[in-house]
C-alpha atoms as a PDB file:
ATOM      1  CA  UNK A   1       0.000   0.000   0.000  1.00  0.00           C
ATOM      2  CA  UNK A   2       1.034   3.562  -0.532  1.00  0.00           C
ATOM      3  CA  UNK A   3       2.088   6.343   1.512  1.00  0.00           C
ATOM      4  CA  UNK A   4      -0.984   8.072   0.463  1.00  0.00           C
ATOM      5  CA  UNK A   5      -3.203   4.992   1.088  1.00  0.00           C
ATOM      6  CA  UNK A   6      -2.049   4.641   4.905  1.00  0.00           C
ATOM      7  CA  UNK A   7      -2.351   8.415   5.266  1.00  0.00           C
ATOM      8  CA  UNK A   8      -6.454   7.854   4.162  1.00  0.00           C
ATOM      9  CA  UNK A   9      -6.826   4.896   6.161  1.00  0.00           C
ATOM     10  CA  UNK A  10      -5.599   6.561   9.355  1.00  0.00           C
ATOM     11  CA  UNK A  11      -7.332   9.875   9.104  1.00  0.00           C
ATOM     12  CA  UNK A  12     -10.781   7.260   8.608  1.00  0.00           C
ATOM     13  CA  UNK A  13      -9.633   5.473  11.961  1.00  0.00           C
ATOM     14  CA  UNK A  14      -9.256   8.835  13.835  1.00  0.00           C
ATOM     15  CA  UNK A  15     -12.610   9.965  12.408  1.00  0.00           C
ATOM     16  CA  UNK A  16     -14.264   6.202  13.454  1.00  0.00           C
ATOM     17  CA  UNK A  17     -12.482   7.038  16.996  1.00  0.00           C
ATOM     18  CA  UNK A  18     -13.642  10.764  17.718  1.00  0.00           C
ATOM     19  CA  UNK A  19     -17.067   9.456  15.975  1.00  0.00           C
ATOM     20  CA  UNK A  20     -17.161   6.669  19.122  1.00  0.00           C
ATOM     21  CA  UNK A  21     -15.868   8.703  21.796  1.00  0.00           C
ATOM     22  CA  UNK A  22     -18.526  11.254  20.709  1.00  0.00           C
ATOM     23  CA  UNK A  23     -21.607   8.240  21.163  1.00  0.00           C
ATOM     24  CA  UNK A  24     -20.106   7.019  24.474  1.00  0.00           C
ATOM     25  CA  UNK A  25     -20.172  10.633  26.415  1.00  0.00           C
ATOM     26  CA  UNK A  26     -24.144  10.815  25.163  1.00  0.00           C
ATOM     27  CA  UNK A  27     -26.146  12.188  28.116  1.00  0.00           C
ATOM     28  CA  UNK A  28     -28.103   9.804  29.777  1.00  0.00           C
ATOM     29  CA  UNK A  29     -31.220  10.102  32.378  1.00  0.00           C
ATOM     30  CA  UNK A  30     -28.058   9.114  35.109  1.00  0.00           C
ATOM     31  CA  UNK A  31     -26.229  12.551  33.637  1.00  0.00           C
ATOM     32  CA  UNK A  32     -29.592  14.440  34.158  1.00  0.00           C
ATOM     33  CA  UNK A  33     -30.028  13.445  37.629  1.00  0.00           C
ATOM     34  CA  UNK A  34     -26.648  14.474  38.783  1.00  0.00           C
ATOM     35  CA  UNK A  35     -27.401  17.705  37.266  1.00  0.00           C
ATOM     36  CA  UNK A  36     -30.817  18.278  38.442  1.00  0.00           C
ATOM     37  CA  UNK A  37     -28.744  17.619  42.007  1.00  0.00           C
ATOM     38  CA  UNK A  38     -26.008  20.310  41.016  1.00  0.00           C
ATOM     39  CA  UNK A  39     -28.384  23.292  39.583  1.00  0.00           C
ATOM     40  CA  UNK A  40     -31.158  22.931  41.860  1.00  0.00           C
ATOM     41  CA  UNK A  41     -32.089  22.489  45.464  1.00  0.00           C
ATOM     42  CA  UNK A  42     -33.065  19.121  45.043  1.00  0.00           C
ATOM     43  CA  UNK A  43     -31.540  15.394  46.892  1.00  0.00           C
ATOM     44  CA  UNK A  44     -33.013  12.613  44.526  1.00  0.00           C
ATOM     45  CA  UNK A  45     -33.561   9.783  46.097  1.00  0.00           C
ATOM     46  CA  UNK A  46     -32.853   7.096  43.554  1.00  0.00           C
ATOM     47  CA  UNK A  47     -30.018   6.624  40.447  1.00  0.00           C
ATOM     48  CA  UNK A  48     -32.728   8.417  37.963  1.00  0.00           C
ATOM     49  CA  UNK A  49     -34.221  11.061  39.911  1.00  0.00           C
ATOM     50  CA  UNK A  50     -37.825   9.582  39.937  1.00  0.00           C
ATOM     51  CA  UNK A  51     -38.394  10.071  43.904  1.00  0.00           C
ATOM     52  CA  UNK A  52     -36.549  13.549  44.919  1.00  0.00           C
ATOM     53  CA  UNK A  53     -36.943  15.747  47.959  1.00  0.00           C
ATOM     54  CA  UNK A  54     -36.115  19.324  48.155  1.00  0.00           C
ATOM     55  CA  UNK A  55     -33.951  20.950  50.013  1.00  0.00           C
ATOM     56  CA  UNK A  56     -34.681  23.236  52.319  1.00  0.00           C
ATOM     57  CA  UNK A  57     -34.293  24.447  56.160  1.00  0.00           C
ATOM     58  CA  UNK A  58     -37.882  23.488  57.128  1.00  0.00           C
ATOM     59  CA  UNK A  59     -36.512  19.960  58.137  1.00  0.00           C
ATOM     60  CA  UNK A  60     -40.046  18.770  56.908  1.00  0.00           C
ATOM     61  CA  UNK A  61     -39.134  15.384  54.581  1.00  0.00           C
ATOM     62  CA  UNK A  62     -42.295  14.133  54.591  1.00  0.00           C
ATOM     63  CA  UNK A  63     -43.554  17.725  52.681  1.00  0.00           C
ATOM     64  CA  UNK A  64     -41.078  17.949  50.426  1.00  0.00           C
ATOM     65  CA  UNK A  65     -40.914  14.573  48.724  1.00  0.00           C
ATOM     66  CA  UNK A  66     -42.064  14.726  45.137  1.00  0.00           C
ATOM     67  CA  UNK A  67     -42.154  11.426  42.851  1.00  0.00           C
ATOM     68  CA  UNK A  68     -42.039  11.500  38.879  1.00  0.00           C
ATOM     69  CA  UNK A  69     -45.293  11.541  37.605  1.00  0.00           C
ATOM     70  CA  UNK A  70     -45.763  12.200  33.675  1.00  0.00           C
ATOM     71  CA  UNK A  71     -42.747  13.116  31.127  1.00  0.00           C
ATOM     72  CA  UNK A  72     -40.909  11.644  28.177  1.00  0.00           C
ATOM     73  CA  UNK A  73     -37.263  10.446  27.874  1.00  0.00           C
ATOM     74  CA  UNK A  74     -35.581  10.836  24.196  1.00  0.00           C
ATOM     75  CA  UNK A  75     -32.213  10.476  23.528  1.00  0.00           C
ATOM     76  CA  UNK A  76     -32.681  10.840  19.589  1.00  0.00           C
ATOM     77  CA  UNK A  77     -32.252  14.774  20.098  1.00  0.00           C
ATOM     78  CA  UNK A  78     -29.278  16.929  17.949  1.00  0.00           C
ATOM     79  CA  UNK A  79     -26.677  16.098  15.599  1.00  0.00           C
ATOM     80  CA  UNK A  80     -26.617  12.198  14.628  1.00  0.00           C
ATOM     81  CA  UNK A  81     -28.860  12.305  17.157  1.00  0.00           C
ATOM     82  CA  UNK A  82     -26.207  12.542  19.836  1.00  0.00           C
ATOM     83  CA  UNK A  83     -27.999  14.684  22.684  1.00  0.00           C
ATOM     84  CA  UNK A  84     -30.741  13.682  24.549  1.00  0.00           C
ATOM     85  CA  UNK A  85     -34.267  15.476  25.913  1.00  0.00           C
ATOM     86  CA  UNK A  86     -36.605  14.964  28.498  1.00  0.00           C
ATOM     87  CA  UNK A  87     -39.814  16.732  30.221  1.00  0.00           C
ATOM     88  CA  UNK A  88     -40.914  15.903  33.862  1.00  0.00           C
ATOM     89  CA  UNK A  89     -43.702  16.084  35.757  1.00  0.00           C
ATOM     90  CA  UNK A  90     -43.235  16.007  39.739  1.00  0.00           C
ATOM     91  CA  UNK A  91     -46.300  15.888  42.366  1.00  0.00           C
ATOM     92  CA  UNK A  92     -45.875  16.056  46.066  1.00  0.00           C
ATOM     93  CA  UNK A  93     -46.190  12.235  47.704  1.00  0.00           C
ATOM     94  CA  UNK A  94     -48.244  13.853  49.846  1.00  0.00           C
ATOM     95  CA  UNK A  95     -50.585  17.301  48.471  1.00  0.00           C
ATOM     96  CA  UNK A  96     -51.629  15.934  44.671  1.00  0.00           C
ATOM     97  CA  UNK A  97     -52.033  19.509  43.434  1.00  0.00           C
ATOM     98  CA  UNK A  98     -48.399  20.358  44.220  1.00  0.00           C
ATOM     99  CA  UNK A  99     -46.247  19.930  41.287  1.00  0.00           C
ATOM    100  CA  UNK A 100     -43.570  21.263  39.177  1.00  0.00           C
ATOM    101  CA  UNK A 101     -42.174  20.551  35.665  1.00  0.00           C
ATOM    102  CA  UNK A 102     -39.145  20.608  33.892  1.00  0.00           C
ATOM    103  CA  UNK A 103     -37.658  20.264  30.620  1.00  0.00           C
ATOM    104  CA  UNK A 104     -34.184  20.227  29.594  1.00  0.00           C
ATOM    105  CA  UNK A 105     -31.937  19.010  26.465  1.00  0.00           C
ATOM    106  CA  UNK A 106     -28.478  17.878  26.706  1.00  0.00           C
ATOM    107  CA  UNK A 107     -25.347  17.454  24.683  1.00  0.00           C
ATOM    108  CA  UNK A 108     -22.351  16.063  25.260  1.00  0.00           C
ATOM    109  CA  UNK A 109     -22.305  16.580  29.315  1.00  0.00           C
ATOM    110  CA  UNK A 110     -24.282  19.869  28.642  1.00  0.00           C
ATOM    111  CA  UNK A 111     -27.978  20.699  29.651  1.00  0.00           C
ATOM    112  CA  UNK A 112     -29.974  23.505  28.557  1.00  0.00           C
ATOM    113  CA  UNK A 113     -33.593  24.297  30.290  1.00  0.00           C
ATOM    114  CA  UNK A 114     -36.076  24.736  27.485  1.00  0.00           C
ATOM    115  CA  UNK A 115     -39.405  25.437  30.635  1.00  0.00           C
ATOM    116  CA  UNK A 116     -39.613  25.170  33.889  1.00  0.00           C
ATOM    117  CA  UNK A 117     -42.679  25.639  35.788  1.00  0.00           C
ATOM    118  CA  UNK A 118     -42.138  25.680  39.886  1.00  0.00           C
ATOM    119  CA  UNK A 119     -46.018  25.926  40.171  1.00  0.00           C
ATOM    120  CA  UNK A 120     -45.560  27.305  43.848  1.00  0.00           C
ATOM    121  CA  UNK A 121     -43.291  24.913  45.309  1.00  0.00           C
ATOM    122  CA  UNK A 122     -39.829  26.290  46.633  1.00  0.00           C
ATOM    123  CA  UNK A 123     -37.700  25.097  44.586  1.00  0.00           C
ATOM    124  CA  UNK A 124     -34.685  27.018  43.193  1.00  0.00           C
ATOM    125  CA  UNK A 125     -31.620  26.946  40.899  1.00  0.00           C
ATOM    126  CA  UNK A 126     -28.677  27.032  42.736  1.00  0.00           C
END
């Protein structure tokens, strides 16, 4: 084979390489809920954020639990379809008509929030 040929055939393995590395750092709903922890005043209580409490001084857990209620998960979102996006709807374990909602789109490690809706309940970005 050429000089030329082994040139082409390397720059397609780093391409196949980046390409990879690109699909393996793909947000996840495990990358969301360490987020959601970071940016907001929220402990989750499980690996996917689906049971959360909110932090506050009031000491009251029993109030501020909130469980995932309605939403969507899709990680078809962006370029090659490389990001991910998801909408959720929390009520309180305890009141029903306390809720709040979220939506949010990631890339590569990265979220964006497209809406969210506190609905009365104290919860903050940090």
């Amino acid at each position: 084979m050429s000089k030329k040929g082994f040139i082409s055939l390397g720059l397609l393995g780093f391409i196949c390489i980046i390409i990879i590395l690109i699909f393996i750092n793909k947000p996840n709903e495990d990358d969301f809920a360490k987020w959601f922890e970071d940016h907001f005043n929220v402990q989750c209580e499980d690996d996917k954020c689906y049971t959360l409490k909110l932090s506050d001084n009031s000491g009251d857990s029993v109030k501020n639990r909130f469980s995932f209620t309605d939403g969507y998960y899709d990680n078809a979102e962006g370029f090659l379809g490389l990001g991910m996006q998801t909408k959720r709807l929390y009520r309180s374990i305890n009141d029903r008509n306390l809720f709040f909602s979220i939506e949010v789109k990631g890339f590569f490690g990265n979220f964006e929030v497209i809406d969210f809706s506190p609905n009365k309940v104290d919860i903050t970005m940090k």
